[in-house]
PDB file of N, CA and C in Angstrom:
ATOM      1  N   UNK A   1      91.483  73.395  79.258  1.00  0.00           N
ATOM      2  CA  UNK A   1      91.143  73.336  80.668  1.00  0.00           C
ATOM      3  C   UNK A   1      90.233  74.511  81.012  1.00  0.00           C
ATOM      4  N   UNK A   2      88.867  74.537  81.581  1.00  0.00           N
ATOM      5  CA  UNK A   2      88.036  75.052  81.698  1.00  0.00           C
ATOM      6  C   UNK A   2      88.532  75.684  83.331  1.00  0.00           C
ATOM      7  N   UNK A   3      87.709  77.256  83.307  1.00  0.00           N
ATOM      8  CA  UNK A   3      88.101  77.810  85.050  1.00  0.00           C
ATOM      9  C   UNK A   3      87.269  78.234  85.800  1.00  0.00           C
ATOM     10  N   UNK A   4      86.420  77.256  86.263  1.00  0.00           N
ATOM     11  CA  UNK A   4      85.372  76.533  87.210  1.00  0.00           C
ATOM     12  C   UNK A   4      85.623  77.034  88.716  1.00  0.00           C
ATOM     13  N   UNK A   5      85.080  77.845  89.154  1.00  0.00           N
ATOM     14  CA  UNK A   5      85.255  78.549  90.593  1.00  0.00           C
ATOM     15  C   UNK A   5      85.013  76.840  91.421  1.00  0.00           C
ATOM     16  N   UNK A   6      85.648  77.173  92.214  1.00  0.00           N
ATOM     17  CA  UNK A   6      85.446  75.562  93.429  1.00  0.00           C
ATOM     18  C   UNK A   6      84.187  75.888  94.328  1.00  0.00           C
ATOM     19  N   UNK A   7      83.267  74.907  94.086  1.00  0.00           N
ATOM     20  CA  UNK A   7      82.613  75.217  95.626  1.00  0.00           C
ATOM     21  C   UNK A   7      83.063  75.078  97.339  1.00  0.00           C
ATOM     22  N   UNK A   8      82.116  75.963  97.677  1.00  0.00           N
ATOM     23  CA  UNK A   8      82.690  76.011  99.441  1.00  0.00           C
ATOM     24  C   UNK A   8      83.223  74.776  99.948  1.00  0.00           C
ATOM     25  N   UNK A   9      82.689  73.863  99.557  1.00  0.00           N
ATOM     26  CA  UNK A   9      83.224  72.473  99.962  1.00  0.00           C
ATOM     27  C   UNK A   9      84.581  71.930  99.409  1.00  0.00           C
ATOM     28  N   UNK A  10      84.806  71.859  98.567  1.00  0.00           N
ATOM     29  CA  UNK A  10      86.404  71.976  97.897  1.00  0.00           C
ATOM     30  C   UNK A  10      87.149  73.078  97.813  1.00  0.00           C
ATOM     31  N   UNK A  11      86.646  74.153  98.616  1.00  0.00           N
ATOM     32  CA  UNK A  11      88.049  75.507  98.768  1.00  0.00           C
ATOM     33  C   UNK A  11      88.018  75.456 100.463  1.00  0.00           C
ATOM     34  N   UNK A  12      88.455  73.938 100.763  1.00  0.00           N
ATOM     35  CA  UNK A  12      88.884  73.836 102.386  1.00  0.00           C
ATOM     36  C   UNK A  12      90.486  74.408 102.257  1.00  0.00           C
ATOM     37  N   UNK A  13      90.633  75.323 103.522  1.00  0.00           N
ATOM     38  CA  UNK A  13      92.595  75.569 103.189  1.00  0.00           C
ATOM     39  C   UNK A  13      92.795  75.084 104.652  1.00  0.00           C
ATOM     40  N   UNK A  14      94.360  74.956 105.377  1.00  0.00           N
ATOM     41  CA  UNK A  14      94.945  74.352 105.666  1.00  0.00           C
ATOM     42  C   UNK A  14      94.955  75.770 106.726  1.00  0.00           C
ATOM     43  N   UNK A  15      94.285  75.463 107.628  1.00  0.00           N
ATOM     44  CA  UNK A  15      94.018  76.375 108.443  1.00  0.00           C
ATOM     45  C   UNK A  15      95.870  76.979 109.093  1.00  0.00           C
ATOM     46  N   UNK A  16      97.139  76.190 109.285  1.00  0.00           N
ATOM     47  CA  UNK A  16      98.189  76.567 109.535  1.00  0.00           C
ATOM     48  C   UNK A  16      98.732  76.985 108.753  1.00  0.00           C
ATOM     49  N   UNK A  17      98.169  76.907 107.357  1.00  0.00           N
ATOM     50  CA  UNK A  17      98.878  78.190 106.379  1.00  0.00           C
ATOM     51  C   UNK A  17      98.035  79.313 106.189  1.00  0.00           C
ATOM     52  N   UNK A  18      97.017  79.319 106.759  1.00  0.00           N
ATOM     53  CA  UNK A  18      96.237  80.282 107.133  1.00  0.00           C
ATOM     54  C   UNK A  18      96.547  81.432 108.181  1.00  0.00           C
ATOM     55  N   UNK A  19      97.318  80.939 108.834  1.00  0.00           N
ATOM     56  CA  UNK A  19      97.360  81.503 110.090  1.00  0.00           C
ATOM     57  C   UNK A  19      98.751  82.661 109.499  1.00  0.00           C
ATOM     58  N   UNK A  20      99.753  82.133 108.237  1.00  0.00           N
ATOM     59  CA  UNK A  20     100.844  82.304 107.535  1.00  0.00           C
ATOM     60  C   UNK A  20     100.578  82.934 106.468  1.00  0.00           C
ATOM     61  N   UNK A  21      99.780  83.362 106.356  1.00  0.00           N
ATOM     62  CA  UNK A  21      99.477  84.288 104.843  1.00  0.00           C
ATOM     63  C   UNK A  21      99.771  85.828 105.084  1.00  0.00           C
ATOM     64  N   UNK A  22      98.759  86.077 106.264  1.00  0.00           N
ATOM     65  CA  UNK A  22      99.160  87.631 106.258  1.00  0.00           C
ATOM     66  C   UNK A  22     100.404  87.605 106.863  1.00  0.00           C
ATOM     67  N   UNK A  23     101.115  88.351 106.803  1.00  0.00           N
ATOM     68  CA  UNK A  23     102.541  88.877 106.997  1.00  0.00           C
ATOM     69  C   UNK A  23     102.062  90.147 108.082  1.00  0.00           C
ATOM     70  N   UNK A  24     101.887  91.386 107.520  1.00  0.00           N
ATOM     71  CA  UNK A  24     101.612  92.271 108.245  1.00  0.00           C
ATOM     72  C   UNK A  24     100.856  93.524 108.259  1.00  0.00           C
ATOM     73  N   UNK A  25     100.174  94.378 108.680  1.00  0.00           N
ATOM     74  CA  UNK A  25      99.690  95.073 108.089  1.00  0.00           C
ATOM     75  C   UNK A  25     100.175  96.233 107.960  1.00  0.00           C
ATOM     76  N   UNK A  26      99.725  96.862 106.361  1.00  0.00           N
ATOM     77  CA  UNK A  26     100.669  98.235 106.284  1.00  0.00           C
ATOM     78  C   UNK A  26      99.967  99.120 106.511  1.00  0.00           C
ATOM     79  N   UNK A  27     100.620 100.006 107.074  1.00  0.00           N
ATOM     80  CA  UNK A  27      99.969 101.250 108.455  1.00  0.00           C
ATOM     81  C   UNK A  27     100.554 102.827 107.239  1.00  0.00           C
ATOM     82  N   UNK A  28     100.122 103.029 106.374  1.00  0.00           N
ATOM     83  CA  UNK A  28     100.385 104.341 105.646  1.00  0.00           C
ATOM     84  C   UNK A  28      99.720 105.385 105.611  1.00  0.00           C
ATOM     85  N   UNK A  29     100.492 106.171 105.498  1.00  0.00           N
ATOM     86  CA  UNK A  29      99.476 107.304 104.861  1.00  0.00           C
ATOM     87  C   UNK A  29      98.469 107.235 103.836  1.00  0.00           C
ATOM     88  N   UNK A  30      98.927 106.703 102.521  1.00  0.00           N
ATOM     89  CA  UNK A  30      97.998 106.003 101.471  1.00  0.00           C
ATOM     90  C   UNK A  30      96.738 104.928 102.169  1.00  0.00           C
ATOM     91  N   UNK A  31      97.271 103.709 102.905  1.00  0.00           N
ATOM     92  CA  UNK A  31      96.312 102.636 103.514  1.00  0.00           C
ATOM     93  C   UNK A  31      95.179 103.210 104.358  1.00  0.00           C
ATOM     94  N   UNK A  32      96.122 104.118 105.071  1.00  0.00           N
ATOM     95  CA  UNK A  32      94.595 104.913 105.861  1.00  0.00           C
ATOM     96  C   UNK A  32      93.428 105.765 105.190  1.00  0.00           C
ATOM     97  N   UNK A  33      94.233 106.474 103.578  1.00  0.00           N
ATOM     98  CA  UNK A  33      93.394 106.981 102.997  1.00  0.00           C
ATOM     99  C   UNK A  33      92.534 105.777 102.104  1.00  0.00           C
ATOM    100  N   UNK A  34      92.692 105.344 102.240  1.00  0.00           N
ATOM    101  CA  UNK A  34      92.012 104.077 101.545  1.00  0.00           C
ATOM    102  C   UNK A  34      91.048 103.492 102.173  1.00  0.00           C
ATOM    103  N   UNK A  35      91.436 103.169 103.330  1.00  0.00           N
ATOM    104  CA  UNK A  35      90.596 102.436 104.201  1.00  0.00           C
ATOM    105  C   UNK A  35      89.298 103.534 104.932  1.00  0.00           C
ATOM    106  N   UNK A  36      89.541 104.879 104.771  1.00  0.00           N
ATOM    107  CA  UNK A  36      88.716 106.189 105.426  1.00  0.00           C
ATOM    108  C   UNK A  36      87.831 106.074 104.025  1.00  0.00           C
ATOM    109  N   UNK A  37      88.147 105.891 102.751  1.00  0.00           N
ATOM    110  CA  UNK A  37      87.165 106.166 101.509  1.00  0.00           C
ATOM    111  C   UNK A  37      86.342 104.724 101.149  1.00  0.00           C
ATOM    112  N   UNK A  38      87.403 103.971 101.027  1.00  0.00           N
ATOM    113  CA  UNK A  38      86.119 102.354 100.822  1.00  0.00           C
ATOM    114  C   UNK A  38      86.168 101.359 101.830  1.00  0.00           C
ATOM    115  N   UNK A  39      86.667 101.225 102.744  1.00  0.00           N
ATOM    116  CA  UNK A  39      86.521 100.556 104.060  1.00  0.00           C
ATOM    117  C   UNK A  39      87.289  99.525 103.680  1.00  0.00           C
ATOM    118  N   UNK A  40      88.574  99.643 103.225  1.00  0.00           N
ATOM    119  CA  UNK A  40      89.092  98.479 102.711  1.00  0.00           C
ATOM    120  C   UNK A  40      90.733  98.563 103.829  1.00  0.00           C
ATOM    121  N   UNK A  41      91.000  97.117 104.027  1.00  0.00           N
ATOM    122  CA  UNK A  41      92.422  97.585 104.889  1.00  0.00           C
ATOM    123  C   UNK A  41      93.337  96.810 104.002  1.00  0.00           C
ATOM    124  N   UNK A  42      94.583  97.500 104.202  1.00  0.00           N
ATOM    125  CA  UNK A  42      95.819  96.807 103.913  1.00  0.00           C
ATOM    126  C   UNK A  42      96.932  95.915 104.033  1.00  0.00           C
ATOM    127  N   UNK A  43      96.912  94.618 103.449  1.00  0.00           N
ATOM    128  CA  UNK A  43      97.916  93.993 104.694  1.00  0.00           C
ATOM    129  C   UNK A  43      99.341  93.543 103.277  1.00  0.00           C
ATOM    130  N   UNK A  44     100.543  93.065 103.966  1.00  0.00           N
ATOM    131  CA  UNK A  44     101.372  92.191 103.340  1.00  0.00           C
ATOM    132  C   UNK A  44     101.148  91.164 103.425  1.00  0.00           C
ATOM    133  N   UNK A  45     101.331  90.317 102.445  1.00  0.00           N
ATOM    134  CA  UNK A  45     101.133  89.183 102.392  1.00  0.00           C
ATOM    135  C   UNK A  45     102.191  88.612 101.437  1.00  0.00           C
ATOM    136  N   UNK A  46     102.149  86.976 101.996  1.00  0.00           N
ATOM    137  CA  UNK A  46     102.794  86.033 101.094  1.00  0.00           C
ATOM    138  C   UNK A  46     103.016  86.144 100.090  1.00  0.00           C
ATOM    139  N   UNK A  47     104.039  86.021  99.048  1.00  0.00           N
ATOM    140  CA  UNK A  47     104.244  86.347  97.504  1.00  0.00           C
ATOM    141  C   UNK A  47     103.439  84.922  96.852  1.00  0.00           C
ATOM    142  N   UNK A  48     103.277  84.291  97.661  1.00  0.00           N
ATOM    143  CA  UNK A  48     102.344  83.317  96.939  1.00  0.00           C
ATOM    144  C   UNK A  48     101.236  82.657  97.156  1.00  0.00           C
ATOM    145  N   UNK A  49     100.495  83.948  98.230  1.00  0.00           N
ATOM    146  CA  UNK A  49      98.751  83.567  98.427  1.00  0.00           C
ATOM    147  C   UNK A  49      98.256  84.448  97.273  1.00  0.00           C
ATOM    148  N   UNK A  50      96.914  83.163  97.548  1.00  0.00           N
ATOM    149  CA  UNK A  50      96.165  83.396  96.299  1.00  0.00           C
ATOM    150  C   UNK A  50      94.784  84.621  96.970  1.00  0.00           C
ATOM    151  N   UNK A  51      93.728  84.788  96.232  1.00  0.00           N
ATOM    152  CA  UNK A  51      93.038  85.661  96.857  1.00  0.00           C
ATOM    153  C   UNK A  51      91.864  85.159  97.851  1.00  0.00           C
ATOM    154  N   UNK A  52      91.523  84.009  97.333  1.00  0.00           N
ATOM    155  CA  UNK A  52      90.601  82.840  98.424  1.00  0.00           C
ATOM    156  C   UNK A  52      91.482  82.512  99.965  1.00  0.00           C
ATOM    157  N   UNK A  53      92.487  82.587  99.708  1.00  0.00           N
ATOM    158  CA  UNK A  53      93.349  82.780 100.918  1.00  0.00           C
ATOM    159  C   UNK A  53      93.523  83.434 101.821  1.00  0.00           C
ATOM    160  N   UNK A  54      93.551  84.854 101.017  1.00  0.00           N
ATOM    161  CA  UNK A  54      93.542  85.913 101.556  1.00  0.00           C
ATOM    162  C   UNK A  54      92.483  85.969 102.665  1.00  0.00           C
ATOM    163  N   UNK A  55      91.210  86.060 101.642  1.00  0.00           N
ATOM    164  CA  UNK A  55      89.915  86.548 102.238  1.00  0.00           C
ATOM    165  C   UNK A  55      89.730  85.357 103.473  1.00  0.00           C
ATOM    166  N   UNK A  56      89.932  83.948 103.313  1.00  0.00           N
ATOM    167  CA  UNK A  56      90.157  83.169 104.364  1.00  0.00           C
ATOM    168  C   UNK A  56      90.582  83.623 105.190  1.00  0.00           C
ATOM    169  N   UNK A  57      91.546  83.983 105.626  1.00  0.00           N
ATOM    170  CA  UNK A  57      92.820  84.426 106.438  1.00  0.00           C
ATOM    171  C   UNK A  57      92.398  85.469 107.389  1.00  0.00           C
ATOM    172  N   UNK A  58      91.995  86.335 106.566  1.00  0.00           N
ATOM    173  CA  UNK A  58      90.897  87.430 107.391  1.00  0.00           C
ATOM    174  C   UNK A  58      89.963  87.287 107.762  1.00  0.00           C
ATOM    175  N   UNK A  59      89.023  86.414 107.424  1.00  0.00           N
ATOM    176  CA  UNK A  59      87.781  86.289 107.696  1.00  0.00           C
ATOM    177  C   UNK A  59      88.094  85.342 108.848  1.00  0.00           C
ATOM    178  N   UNK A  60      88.873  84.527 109.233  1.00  0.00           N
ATOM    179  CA  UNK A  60      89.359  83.185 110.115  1.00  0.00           C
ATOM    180  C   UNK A  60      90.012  84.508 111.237  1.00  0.00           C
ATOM    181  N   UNK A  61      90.811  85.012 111.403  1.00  0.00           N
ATOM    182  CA  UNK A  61      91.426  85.657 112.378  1.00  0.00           C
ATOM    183  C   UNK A  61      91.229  86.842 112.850  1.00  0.00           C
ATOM    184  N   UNK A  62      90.397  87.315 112.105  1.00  0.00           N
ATOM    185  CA  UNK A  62      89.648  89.327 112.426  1.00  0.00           C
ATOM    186  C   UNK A  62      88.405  88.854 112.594  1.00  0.00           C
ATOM    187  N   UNK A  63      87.354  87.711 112.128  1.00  0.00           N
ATOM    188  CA  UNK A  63      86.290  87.597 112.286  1.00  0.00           C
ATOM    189  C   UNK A  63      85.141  89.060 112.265  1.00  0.00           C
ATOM    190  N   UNK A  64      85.265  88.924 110.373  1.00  0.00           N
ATOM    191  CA  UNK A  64      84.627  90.145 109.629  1.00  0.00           C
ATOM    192  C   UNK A  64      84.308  89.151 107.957  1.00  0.00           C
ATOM    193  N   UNK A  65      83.670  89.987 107.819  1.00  0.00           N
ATOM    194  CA  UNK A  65      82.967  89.538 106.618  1.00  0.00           C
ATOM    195  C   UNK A  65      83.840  90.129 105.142  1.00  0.00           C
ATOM    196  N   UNK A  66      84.322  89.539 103.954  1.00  0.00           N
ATOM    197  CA  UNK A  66      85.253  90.552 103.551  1.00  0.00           C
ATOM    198  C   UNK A  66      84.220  90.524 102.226  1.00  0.00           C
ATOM    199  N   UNK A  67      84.326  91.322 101.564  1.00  0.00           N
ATOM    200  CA  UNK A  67      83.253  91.689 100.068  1.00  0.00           C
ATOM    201  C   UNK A  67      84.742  91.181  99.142  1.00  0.00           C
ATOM    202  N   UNK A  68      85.533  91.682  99.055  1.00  0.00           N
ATOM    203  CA  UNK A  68      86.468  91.094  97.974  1.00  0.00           C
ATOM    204  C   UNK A  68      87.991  91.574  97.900  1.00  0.00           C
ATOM    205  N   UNK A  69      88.502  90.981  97.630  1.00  0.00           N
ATOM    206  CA  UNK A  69      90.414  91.092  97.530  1.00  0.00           C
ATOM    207  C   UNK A  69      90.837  91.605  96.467  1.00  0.00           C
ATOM    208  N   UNK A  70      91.610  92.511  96.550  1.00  0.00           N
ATOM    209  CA  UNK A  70      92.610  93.307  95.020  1.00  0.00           C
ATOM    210  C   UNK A  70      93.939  93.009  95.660  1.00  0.00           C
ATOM    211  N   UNK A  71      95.185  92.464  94.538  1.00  0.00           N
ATOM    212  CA  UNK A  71      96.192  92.050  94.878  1.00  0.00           C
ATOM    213  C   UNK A  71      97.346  92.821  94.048  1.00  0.00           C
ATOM    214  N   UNK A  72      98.567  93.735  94.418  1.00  0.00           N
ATOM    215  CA  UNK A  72      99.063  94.274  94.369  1.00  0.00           C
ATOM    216  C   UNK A  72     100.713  93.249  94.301  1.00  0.00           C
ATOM    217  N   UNK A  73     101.685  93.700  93.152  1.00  0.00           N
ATOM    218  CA  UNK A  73     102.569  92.789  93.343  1.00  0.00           C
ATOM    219  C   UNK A  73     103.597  93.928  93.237  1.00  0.00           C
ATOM    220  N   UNK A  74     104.200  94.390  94.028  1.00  0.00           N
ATOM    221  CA  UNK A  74     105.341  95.684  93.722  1.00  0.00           C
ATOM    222  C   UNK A  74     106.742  95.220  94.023  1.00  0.00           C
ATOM    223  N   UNK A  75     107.654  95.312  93.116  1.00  0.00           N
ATOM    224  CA  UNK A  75     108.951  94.727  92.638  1.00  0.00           C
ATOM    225  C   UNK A  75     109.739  95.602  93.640  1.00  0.00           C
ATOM    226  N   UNK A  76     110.652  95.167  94.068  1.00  0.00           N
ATOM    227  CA  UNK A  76     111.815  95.779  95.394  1.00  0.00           C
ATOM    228  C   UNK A  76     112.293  96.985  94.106  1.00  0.00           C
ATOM    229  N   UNK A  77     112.722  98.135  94.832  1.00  0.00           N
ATOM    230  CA  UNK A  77     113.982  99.320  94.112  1.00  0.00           C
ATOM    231  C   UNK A  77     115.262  98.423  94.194  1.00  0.00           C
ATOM    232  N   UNK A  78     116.223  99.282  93.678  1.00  0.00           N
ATOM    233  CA  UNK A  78     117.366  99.273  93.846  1.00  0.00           C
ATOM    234  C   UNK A  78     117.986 100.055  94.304  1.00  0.00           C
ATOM    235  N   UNK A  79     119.065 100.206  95.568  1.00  0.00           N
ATOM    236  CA  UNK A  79     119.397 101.141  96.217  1.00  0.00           C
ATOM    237  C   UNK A  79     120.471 101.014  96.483  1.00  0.00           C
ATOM    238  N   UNK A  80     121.454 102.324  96.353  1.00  0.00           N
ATOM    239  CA  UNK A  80     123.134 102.262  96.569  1.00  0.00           C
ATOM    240  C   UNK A  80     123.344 102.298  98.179  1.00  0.00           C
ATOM    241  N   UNK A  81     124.612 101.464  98.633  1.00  0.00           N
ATOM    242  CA  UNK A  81     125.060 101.767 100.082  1.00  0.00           C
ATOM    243  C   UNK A  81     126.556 102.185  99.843  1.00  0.00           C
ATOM    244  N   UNK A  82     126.799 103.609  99.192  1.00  0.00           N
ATOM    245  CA  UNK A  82     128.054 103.755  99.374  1.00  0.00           C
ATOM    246  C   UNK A  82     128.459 103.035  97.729  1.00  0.00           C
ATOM    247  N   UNK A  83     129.572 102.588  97.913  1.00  0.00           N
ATOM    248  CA  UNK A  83     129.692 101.577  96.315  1.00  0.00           C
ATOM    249  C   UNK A  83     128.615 100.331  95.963  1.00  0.00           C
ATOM    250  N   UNK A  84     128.741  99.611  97.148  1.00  0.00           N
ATOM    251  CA  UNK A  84     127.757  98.836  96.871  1.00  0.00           C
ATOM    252  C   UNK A  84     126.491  98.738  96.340  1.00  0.00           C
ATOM    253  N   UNK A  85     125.696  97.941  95.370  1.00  0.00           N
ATOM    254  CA  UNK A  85     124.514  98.117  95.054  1.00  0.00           C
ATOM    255  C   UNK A  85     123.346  97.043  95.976  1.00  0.00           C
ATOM    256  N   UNK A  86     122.485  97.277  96.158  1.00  0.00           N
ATOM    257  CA  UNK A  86     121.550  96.459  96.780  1.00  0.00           C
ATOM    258  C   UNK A  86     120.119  96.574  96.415  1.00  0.00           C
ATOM    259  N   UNK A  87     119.277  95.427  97.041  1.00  0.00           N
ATOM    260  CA  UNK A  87     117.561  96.051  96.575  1.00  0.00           C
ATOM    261  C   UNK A  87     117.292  95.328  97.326  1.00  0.00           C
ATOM    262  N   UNK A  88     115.896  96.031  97.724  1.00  0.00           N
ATOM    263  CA  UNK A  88     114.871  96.087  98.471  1.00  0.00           C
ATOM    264  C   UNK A  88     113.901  94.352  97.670  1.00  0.00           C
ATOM    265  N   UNK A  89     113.327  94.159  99.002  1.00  0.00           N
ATOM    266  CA  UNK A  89     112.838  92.574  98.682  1.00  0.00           C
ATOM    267  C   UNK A  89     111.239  93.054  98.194  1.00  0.00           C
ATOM    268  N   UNK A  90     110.854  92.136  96.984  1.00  0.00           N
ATOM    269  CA  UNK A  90     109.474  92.279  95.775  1.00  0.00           C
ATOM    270  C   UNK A  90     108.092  92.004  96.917  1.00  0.00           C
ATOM    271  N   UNK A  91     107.221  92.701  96.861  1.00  0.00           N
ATOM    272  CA  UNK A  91     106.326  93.157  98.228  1.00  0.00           C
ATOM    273  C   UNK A  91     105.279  92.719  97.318  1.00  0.00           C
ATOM    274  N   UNK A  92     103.992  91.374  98.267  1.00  0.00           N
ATOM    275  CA  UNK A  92     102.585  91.393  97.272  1.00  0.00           C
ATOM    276  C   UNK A  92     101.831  91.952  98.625  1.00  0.00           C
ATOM    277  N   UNK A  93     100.804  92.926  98.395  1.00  0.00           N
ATOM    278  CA  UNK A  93      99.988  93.441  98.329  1.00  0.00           C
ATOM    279  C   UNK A  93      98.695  93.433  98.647  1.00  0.00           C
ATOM    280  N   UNK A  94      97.394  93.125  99.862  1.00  0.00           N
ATOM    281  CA  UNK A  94      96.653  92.981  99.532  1.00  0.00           C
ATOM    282  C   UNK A  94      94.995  93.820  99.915  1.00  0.00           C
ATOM    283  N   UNK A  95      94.819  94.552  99.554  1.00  0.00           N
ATOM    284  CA  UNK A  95      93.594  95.630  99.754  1.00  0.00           C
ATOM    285  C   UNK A  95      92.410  94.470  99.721  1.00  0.00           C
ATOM    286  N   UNK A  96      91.854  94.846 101.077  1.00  0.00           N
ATOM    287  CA  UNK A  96      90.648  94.118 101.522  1.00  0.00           C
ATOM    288  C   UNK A  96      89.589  94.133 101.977  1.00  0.00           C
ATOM    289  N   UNK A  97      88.834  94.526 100.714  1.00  0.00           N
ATOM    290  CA  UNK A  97      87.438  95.466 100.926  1.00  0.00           C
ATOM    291  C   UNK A  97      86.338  94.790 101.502  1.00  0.00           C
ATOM    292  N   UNK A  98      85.920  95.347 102.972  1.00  0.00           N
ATOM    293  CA  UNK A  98      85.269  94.401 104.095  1.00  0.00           C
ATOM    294  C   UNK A  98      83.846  95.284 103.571  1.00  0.00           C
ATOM    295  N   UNK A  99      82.678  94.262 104.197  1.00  0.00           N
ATOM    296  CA  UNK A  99      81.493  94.700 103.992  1.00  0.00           C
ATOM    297  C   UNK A  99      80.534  95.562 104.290  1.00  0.00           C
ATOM    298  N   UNK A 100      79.769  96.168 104.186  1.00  0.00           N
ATOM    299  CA  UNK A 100      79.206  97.418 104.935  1.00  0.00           C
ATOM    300  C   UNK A 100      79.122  97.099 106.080  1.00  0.00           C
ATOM    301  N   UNK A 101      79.154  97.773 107.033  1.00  0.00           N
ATOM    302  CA  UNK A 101      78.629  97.709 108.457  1.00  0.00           C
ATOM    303  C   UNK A 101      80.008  97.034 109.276  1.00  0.00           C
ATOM    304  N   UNK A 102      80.748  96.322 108.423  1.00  0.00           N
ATOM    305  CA  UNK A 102      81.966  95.340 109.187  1.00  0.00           C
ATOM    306  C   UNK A 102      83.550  96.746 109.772  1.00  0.00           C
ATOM    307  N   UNK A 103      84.241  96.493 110.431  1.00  0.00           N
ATOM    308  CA  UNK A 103      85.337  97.420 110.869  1.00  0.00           C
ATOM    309  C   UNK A 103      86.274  96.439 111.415  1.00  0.00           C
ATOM    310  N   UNK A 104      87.513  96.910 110.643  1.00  0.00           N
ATOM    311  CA  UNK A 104      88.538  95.976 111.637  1.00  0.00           C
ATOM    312  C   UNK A 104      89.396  97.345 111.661  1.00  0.00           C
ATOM    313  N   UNK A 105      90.004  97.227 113.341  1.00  0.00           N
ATOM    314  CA  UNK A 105      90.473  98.070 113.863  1.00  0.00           C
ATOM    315  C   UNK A 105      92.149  97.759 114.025  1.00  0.00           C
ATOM    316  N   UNK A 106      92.697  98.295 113.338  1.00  0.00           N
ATOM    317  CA  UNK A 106      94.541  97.916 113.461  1.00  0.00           C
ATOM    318  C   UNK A 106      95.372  98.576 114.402  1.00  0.00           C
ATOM    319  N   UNK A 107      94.622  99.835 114.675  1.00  0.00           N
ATOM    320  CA  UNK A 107      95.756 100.387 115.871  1.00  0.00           C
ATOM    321  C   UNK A 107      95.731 100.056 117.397  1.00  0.00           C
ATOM    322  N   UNK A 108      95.077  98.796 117.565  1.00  0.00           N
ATOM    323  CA  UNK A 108      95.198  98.635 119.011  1.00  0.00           C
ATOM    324  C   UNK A 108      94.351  99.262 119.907  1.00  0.00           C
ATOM    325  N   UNK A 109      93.576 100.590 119.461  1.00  0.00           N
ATOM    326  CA  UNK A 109      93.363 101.125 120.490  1.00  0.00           C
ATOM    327  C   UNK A 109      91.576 100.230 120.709  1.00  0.00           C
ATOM    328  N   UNK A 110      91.388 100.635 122.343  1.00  0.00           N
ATOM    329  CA  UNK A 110      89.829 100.062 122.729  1.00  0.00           C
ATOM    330  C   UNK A 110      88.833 100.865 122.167  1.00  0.00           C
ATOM    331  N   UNK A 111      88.256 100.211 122.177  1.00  0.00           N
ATOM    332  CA  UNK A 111      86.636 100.782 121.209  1.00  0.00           C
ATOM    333  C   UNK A 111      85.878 101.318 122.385  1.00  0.00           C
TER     334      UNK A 111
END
């Protein structure tokens, strides 16, 4: 089986799982340094969007241009409560390097 990028015309997505991909965005110390050096922002996302999704998703609801997606898959810790053991739920990841000149603004505040 050969792995043939789809053209624009066959990578239509389902604009209501679109709307369901990003989860939320992560507001860090790290994300901000990230986003201050390559203009890239950070969001959570679905454990099972893909990266055409991604960039959909953003590009459909921030209305910005995105240059390209890096996807991050980080496994929950494990953490004691007392005797009990517990863990933290497996987090994907997605750094979203927007194009020169483009800005998406996460803290709310007016421009």
């Amino acid at each position: 089986m050969s792995r043939i990028n789809p053209t624009p015309a066959e990578r239509q997505f389902d604009e209501g799982r679109l709307m369901q991909v990003l989860v939320a965005p992560i507001v860090s110390e790290k994300a901000t340094m990230v986003a201050e050096k390559t203009n890239a922002v950070t969001f959570k996302v679905l454990r099972d969007a893909t990266k055409p999704e991604i960039k959909a998703a953003v590009e459909l609801l921030f209305k910005v241009e995105v240059q390209g997606v890096s996807v991050v898959n980080v496994k929950g810790k494990t953490k004691r409560f007392g005797k009990t053991v517990g863990r933290r739920d497996h987090v994907r990841k997605a750094y979203v390097l927007l194009k020169p000149g483009q800005e998406l603004n996460l803290s709310g505040e007016a421009a």
